[in-house]
PDB file of N, CA and C in Angstrom:
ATOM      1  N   UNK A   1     -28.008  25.678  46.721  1.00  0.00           N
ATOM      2  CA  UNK A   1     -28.935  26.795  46.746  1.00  0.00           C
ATOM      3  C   UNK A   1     -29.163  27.276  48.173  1.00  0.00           C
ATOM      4  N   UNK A   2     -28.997  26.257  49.194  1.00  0.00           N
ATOM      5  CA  UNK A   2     -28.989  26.584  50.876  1.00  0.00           C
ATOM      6  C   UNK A   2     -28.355  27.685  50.592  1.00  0.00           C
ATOM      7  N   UNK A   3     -27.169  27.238  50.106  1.00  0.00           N
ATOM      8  CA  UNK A   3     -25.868  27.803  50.734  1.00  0.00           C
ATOM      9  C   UNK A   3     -26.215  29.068  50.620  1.00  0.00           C
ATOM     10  N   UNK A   4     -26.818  29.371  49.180  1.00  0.00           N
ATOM     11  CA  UNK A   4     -26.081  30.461  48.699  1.00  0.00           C
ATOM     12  C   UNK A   4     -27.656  31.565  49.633  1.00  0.00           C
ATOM     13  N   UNK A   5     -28.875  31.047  49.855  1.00  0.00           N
ATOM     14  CA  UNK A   5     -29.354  32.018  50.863  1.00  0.00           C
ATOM     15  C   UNK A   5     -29.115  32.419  52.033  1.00  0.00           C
ATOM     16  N   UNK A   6     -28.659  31.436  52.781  1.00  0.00           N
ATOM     17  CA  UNK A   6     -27.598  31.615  54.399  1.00  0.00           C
ATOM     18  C   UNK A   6     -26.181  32.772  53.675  1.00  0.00           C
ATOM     19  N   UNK A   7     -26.016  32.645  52.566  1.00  0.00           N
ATOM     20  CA  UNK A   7     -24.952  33.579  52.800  1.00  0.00           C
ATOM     21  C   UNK A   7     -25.660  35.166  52.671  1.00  0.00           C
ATOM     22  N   UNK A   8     -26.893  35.155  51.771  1.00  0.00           N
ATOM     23  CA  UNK A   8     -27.731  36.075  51.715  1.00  0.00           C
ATOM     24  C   UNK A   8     -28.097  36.499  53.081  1.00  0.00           C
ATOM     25  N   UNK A   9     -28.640  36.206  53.360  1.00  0.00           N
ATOM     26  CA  UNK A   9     -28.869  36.414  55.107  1.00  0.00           C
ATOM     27  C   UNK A   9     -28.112  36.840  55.869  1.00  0.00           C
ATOM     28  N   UNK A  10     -27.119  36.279  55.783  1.00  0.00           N
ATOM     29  CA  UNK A  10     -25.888  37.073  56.554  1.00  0.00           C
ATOM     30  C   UNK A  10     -25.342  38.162  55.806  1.00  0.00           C
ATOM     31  N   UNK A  11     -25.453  38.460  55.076  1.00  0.00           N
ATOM     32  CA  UNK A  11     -24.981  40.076  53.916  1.00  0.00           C
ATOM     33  C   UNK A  11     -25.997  40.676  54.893  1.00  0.00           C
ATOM     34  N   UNK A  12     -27.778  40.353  54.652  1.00  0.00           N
ATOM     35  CA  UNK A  12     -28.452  41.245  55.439  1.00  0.00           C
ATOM     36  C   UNK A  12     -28.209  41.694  56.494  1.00  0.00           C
ATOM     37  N   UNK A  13     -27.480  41.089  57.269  1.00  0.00           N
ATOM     38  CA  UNK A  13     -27.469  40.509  58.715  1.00  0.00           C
ATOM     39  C   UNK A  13     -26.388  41.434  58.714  1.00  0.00           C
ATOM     40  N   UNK A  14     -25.086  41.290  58.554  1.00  0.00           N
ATOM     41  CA  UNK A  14     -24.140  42.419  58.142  1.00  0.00           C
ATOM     42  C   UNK A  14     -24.514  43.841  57.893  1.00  0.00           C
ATOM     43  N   UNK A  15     -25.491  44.097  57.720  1.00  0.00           N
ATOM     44  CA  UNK A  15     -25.641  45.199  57.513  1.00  0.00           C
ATOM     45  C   UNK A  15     -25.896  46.319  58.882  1.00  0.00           C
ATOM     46  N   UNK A  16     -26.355  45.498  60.019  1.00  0.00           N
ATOM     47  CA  UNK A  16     -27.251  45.887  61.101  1.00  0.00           C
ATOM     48  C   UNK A  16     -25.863  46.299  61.704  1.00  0.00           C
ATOM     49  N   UNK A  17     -24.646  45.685  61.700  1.00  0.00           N
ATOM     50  CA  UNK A  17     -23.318  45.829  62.481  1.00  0.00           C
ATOM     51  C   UNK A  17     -22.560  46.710  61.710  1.00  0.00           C
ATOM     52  N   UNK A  18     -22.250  47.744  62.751  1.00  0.00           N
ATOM     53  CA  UNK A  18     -21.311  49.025  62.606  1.00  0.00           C
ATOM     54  C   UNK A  18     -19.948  48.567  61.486  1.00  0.00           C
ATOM     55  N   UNK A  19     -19.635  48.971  60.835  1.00  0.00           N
ATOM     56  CA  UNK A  19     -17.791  48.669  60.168  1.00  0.00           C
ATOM     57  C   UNK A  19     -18.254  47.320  59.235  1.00  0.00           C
ATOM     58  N   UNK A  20     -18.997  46.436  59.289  1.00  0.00           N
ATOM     59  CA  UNK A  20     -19.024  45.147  58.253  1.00  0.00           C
ATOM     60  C   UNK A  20     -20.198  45.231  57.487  1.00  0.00           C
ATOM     61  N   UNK A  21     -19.767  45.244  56.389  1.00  0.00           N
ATOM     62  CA  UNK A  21     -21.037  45.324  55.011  1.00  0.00           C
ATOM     63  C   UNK A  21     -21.453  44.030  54.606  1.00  0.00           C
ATOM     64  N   UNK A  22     -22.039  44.145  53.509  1.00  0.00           N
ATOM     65  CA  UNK A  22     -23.037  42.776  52.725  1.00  0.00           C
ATOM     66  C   UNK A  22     -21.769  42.273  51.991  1.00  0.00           C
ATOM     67  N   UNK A  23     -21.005  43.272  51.527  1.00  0.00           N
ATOM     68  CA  UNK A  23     -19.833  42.628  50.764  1.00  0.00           C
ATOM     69  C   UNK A  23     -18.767  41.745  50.988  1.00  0.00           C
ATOM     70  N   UNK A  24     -18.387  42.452  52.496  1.00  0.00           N
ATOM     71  CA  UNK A  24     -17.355  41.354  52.653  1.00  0.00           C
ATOM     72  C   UNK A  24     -17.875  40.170  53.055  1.00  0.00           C
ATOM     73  N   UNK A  25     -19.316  40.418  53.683  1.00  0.00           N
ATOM     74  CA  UNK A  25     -19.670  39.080  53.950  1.00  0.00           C
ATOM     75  C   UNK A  25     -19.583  37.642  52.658  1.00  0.00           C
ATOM     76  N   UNK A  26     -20.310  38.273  51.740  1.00  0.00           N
ATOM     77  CA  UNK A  26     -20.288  38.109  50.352  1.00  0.00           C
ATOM     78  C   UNK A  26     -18.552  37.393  50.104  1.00  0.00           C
ATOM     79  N   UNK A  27     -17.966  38.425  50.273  1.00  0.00           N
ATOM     80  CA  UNK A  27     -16.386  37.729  49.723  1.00  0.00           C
ATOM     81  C   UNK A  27     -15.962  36.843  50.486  1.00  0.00           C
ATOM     82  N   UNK A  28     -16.078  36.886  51.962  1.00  0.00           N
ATOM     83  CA  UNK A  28     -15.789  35.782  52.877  1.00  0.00           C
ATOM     84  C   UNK A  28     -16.328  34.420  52.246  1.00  0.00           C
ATOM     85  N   UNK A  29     -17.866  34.626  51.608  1.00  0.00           N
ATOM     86  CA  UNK A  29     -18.701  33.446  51.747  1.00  0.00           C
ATOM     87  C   UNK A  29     -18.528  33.049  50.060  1.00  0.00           C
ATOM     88  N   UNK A  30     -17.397  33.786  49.787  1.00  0.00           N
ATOM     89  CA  UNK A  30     -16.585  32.896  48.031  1.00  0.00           C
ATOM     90  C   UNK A  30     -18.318  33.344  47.238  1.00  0.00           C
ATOM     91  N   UNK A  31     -19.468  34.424  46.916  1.00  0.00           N
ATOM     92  CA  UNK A  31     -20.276  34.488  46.498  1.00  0.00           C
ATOM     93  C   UNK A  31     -19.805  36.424  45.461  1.00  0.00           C
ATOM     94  N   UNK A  32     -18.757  37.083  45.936  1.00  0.00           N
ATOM     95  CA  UNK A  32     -18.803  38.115  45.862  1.00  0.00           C
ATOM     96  C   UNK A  32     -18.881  38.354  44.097  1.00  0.00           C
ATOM     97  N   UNK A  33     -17.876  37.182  43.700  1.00  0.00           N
ATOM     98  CA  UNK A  33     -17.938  37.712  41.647  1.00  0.00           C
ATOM     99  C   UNK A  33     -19.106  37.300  41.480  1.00  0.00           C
ATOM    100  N   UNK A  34     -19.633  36.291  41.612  1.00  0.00           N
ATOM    101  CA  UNK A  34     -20.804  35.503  41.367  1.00  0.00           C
ATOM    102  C   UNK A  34     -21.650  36.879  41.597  1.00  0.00           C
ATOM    103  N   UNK A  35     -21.542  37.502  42.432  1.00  0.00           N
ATOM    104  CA  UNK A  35     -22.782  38.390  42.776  1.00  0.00           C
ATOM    105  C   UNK A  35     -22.744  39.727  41.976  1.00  0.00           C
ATOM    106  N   UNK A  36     -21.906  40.031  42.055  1.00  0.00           N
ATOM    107  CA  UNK A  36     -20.833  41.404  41.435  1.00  0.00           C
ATOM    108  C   UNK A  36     -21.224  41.194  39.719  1.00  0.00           C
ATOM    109  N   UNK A  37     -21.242  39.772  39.006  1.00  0.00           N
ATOM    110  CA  UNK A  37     -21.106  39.720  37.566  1.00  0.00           C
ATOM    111  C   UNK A  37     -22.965  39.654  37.531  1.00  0.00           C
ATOM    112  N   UNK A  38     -23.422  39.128  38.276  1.00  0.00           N
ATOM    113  CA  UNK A  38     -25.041  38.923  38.273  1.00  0.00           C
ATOM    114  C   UNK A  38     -25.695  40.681  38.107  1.00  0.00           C
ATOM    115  N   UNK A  39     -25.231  41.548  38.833  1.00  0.00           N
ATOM    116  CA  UNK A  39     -25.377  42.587  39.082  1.00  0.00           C
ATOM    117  C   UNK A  39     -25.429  43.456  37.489  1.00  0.00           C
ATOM    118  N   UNK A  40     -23.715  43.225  36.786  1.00  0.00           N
ATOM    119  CA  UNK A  40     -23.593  44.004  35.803  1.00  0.00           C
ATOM    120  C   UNK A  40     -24.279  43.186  34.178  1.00  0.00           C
ATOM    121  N   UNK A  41     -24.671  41.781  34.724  1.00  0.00           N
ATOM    122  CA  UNK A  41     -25.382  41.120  33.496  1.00  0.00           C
ATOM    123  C   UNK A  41     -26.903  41.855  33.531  1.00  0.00           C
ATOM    124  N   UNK A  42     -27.458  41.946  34.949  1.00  0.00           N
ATOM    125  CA  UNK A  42     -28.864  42.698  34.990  1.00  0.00           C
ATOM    126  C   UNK A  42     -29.068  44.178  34.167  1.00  0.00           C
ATOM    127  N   UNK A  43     -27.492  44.763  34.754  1.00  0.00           N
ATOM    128  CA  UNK A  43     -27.657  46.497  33.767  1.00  0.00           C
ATOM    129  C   UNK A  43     -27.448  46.618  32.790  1.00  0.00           C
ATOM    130  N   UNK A  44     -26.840  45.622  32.057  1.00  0.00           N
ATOM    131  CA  UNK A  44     -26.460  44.992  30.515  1.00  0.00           C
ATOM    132  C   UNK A  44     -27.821  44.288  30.226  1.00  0.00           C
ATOM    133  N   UNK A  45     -28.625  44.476  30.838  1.00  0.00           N
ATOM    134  CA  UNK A  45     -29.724  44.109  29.861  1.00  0.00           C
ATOM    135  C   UNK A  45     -29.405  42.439  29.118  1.00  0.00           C
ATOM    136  N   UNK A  46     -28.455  41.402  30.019  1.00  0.00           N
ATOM    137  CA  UNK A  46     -27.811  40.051  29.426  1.00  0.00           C
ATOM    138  C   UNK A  46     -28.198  39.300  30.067  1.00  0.00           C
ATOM    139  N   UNK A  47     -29.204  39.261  30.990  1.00  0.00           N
ATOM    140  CA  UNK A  47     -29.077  38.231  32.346  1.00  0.00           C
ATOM    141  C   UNK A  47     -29.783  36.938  31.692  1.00  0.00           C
ATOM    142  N   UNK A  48     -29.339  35.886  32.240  1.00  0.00           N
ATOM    143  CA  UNK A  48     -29.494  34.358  32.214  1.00  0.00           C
ATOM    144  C   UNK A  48     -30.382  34.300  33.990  1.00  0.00           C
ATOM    145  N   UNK A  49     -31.333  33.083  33.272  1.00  0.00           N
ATOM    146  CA  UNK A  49     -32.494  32.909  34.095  1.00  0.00           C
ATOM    147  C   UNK A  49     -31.426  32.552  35.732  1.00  0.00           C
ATOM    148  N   UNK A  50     -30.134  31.458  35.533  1.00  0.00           N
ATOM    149  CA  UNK A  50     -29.346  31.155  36.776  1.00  0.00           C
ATOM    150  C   UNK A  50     -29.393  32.003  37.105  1.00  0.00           C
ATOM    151  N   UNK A  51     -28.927  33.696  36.853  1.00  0.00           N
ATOM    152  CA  UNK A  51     -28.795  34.656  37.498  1.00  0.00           C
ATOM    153  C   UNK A  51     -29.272  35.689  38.119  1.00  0.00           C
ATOM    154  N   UNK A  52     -30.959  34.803  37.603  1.00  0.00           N
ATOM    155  CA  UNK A  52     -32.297  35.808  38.233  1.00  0.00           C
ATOM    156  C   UNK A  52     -32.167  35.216  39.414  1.00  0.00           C
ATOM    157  N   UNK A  53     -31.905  33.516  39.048  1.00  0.00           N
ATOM    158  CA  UNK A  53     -32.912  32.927  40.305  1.00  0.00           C
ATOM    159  C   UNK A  53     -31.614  33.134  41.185  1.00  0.00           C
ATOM    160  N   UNK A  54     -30.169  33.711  41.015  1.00  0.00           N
ATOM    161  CA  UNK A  54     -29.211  34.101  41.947  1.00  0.00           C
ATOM    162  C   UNK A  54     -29.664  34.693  42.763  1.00  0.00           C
ATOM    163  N   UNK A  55     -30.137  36.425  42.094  1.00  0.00           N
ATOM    164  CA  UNK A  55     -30.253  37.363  42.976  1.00  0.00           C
ATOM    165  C   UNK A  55     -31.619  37.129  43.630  1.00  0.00           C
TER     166      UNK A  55
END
């Protein structure tokens, strides 16, 4: 669960620097499907509690 907020942080953190987004940070940090499927379970109205306490 560290992990996965240090990688949060650095998406934020990514954001402040010109040319690098939240995403690739995200894909670098092996979180991007994980995040990407959390995303489309929320607009599907499907989400599982793991994937609240993801985002």
């Amino acid at each position: 669960m560290l992990y996965v907020v240090f990688i949060g942080f650095l998406m934020g953190l990514a954001n402040l620097i010109p040319g690098v987004s939240g995403g690739t940070i995200a894909l670098l940090g092996g979180l991007y499907e994980r995040f990407v499927g959390s995303i489309s379970m929320l607009t599907a109205l499907k989400i599982r509690r793991e994937e609240i306490l993801f985002l």
